[in-house]
N, C-alpha and C. Protein backbone atom coordinates (compact mmCIF):
# COMPACT_ATOMS: atom_id res chain seq x y z
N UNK A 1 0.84 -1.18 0.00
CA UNK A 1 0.00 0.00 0.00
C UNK A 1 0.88 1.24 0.00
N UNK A 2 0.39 1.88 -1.09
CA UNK A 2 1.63 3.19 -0.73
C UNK A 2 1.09 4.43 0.00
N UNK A 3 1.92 5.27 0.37
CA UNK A 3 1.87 6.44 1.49
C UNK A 3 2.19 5.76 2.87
N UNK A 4 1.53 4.75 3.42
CA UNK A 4 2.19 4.06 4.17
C UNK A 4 2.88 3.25 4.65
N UNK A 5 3.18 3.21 6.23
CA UNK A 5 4.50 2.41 6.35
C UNK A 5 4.05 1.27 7.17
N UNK A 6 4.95 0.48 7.21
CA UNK A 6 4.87 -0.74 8.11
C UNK A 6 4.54 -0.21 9.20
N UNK A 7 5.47 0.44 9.72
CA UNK A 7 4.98 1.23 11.31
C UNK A 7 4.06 1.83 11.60
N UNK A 8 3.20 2.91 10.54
CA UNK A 8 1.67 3.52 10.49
C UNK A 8 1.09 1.92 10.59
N UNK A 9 0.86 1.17 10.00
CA UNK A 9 -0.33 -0.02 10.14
C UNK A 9 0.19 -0.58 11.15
N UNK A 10 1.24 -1.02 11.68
CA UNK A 10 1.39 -2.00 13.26
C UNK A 10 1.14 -0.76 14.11
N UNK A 11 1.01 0.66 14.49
CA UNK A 11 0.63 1.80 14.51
C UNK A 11 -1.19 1.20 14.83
N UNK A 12 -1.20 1.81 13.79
CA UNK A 12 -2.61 2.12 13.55
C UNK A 12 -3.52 0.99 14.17
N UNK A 13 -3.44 -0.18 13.47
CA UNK A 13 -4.07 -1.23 14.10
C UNK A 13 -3.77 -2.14 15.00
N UNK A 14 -2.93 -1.87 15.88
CA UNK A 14 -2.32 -2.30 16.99
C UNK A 14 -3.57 -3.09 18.17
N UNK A 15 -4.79 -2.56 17.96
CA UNK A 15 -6.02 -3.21 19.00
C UNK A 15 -6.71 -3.97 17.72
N UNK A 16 -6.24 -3.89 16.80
CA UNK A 16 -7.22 -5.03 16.03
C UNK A 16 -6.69 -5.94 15.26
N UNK A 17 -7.18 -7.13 15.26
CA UNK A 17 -6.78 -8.48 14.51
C UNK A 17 -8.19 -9.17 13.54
N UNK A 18 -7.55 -9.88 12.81
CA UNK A 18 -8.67 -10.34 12.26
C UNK A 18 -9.29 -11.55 12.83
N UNK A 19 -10.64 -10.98 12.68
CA UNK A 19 -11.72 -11.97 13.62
C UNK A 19 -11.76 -13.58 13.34
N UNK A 20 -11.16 -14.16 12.28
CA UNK A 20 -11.18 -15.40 12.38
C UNK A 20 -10.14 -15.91 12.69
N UNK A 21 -8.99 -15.70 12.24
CA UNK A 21 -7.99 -16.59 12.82
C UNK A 21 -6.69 -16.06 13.52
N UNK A 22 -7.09 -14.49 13.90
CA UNK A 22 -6.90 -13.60 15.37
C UNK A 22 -4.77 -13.39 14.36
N UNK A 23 -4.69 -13.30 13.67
CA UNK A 23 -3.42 -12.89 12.38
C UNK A 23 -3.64 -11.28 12.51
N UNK A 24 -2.54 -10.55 12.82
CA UNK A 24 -2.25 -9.71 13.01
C UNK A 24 -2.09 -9.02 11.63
N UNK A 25 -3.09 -7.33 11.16
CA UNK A 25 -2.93 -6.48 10.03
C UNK A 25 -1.78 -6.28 9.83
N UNK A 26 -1.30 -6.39 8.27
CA UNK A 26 0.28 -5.90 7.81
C UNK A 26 -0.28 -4.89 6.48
N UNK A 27 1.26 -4.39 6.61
CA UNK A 27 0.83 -3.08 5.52
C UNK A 27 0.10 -3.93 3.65
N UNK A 28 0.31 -5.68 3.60
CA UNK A 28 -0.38 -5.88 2.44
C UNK A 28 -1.77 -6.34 3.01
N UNK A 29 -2.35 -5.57 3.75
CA UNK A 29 -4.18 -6.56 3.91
C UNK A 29 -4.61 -4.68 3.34
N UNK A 30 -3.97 -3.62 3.25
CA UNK A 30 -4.65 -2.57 2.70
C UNK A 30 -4.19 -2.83 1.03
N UNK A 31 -5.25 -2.35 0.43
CA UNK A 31 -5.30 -2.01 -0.53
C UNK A 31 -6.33 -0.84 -1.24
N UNK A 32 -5.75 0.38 -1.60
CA UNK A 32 -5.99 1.25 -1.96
C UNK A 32 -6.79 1.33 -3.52
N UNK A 33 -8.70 2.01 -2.97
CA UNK A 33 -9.66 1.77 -3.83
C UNK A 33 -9.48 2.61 -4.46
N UNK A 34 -9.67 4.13 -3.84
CA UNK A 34 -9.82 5.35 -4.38
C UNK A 34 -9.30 6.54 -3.52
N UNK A 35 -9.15 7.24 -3.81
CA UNK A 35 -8.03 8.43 -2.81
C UNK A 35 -8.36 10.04 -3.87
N UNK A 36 -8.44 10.98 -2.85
CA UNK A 36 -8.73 12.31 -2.63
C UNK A 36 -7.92 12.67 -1.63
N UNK A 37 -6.87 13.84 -1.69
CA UNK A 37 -6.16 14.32 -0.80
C UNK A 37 -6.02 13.02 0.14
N UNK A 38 -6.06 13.42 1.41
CA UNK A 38 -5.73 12.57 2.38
C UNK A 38 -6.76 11.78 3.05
N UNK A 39 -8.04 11.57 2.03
CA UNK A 39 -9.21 10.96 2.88
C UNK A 39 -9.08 8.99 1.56
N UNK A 40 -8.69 8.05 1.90
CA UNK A 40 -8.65 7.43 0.92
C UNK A 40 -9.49 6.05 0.96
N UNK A 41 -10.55 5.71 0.30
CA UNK A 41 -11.45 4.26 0.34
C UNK A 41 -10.24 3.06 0.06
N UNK A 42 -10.17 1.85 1.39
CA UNK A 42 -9.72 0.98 0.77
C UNK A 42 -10.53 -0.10 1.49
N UNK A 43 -9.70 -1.43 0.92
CA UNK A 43 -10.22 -2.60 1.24
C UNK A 43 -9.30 -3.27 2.52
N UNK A 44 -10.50 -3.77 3.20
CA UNK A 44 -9.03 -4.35 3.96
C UNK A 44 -9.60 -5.91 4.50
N UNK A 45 -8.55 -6.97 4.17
CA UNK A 45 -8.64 -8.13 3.78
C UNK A 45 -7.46 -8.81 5.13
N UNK A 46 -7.77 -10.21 5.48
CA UNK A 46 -6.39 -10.62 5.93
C UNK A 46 -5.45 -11.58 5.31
N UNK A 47 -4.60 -11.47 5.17
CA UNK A 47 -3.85 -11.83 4.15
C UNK A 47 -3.09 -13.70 4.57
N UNK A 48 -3.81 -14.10 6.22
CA UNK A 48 -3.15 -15.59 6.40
C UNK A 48 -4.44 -15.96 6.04
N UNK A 49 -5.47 -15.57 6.27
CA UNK A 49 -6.40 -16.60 5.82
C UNK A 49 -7.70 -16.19 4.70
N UNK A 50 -7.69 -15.14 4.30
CA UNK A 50 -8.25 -14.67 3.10
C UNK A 50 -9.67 -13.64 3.44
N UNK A 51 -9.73 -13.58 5.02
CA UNK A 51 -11.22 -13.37 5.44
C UNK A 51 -10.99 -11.53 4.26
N UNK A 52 -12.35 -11.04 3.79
CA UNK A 52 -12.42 -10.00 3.61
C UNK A 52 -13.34 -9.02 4.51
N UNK A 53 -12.86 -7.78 5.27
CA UNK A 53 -13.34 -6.86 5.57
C UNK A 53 -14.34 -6.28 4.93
N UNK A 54 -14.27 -6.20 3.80
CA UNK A 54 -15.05 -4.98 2.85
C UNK A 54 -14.15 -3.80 3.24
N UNK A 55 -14.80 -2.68 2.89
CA UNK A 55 -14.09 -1.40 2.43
C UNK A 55 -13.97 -0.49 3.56
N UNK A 56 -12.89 0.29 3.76
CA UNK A 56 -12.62 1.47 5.24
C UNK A 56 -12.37 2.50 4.39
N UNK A 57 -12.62 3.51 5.05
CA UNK A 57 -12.31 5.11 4.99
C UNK A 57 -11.35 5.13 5.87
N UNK A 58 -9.79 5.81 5.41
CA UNK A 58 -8.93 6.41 6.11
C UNK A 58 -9.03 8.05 6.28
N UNK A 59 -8.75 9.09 6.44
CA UNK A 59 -8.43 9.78 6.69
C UNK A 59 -7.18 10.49 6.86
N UNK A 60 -5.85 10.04 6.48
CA UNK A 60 -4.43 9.98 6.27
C UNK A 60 -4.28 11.30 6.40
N UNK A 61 -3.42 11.97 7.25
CA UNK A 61 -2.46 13.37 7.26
C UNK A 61 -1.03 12.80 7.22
N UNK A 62 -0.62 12.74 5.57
CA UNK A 62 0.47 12.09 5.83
C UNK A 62 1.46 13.34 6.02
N UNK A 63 1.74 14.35 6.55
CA UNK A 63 2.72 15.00 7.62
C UNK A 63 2.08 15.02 8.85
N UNK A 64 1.72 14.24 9.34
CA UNK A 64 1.52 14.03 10.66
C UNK A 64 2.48 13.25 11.15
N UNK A 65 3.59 13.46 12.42
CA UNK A 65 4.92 12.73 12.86
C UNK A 65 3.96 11.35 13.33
N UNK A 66 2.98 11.33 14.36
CA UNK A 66 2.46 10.52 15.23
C UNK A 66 1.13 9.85 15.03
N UNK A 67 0.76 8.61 14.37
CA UNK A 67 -0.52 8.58 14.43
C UNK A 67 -1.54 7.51 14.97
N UNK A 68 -2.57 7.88 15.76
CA UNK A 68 -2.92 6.79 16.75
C UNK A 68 -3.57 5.53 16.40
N UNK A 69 -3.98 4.82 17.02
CA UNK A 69 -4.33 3.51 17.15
C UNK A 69 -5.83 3.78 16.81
N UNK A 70 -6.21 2.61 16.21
CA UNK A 70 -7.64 2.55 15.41
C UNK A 70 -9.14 2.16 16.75
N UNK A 71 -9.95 2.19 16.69
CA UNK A 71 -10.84 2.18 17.32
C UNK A 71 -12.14 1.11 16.87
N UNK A 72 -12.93 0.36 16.81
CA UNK A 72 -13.78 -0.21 16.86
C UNK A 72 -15.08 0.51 16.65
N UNK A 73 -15.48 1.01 15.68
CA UNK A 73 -17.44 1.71 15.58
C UNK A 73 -18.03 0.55 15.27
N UNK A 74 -18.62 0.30 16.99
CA UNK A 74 -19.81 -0.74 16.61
C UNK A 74 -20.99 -0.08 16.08
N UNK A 75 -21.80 -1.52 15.01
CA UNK A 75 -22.86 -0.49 14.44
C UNK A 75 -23.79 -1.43 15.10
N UNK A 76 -25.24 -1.06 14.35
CA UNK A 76 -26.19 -1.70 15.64
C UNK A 76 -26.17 -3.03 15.97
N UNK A 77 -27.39 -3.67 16.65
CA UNK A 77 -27.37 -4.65 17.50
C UNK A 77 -27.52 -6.05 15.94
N UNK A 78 -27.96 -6.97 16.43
CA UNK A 78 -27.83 -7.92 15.09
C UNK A 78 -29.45 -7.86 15.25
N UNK A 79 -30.13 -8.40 14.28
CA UNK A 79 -31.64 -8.52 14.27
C UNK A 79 -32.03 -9.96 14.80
N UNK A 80 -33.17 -9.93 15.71
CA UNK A 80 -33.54 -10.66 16.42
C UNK A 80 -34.55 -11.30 15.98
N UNK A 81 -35.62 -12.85 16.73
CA UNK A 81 -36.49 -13.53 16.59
C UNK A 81 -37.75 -12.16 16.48
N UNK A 82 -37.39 -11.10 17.75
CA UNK A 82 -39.06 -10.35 17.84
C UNK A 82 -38.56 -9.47 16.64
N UNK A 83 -37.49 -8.88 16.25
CA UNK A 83 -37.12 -7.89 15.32
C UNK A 83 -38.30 -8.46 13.92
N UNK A 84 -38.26 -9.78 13.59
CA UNK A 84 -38.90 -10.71 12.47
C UNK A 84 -39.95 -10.86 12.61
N UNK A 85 -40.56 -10.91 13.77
CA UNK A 85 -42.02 -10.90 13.92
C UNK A 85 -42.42 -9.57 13.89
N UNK A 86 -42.03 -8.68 14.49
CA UNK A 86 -42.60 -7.48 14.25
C UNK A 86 -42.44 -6.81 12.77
N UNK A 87 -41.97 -7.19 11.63
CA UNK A 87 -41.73 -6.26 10.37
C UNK A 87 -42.53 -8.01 9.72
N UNK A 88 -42.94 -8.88 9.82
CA UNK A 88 -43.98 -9.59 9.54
C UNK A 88 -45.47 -9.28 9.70
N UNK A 89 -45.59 -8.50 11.13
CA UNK A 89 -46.74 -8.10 11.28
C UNK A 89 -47.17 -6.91 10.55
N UNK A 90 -46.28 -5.63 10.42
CA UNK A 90 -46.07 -4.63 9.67
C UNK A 90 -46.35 -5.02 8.52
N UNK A 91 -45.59 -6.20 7.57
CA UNK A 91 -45.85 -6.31 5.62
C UNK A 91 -47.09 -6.46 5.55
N UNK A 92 -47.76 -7.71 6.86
CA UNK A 92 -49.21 -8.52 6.56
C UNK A 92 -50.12 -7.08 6.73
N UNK A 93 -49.98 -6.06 7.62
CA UNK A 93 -50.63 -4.92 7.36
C UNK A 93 -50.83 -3.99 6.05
N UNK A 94 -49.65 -3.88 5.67
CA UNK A 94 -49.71 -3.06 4.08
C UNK A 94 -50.66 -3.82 3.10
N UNK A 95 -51.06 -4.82 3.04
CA UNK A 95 -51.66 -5.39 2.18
C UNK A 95 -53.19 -5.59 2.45
């Protein structure tokens, strides 16, 4: 991946591993989709066992000396047994 270094990604993702077979991010699981100044879409994949991420937004200030460790945005909850009954009861209404 270019602009960055080995040390930005052991850096950066230092609290995260990949969820299946817990293989630590290296600078080849990025790969660079699309890029605008310093905001750039990539993919990020793990490279011992093939799992794919899908796609991240970086944000890169590459003159920045120092840059921190990545964070976790959980998104919502997973959908449930009542989640299914209730948007069942909802369709059988529209009709």
């Amino acid at each position: 991946m270019k602009n960055y270094t080995q040390k930005d990604i052991i850096t950066m993702f230092s609290g995260l591993c990949c969820s299946r077979c817990k293989n630590e991010f290296s600078k080849d699981s990025i790969e660079i989709l699309d890029k605008e100044n310093d905001t750039m879409i990539c993919r990020l994949s793990c490279k011992k066992c093939g799992k794919d991420f899908g796609e991240i937004l970086f944000n890169f200030n590459k003159k920045a000396d120092k840059h921190t460790q990545l964070e976790i945005i959980e998104g919502p909850d997973a959908i449930n047994f009542d989640d299914v009954i209730d948007a069942n009861r909802f369709i059988k209404k529209l009709k």
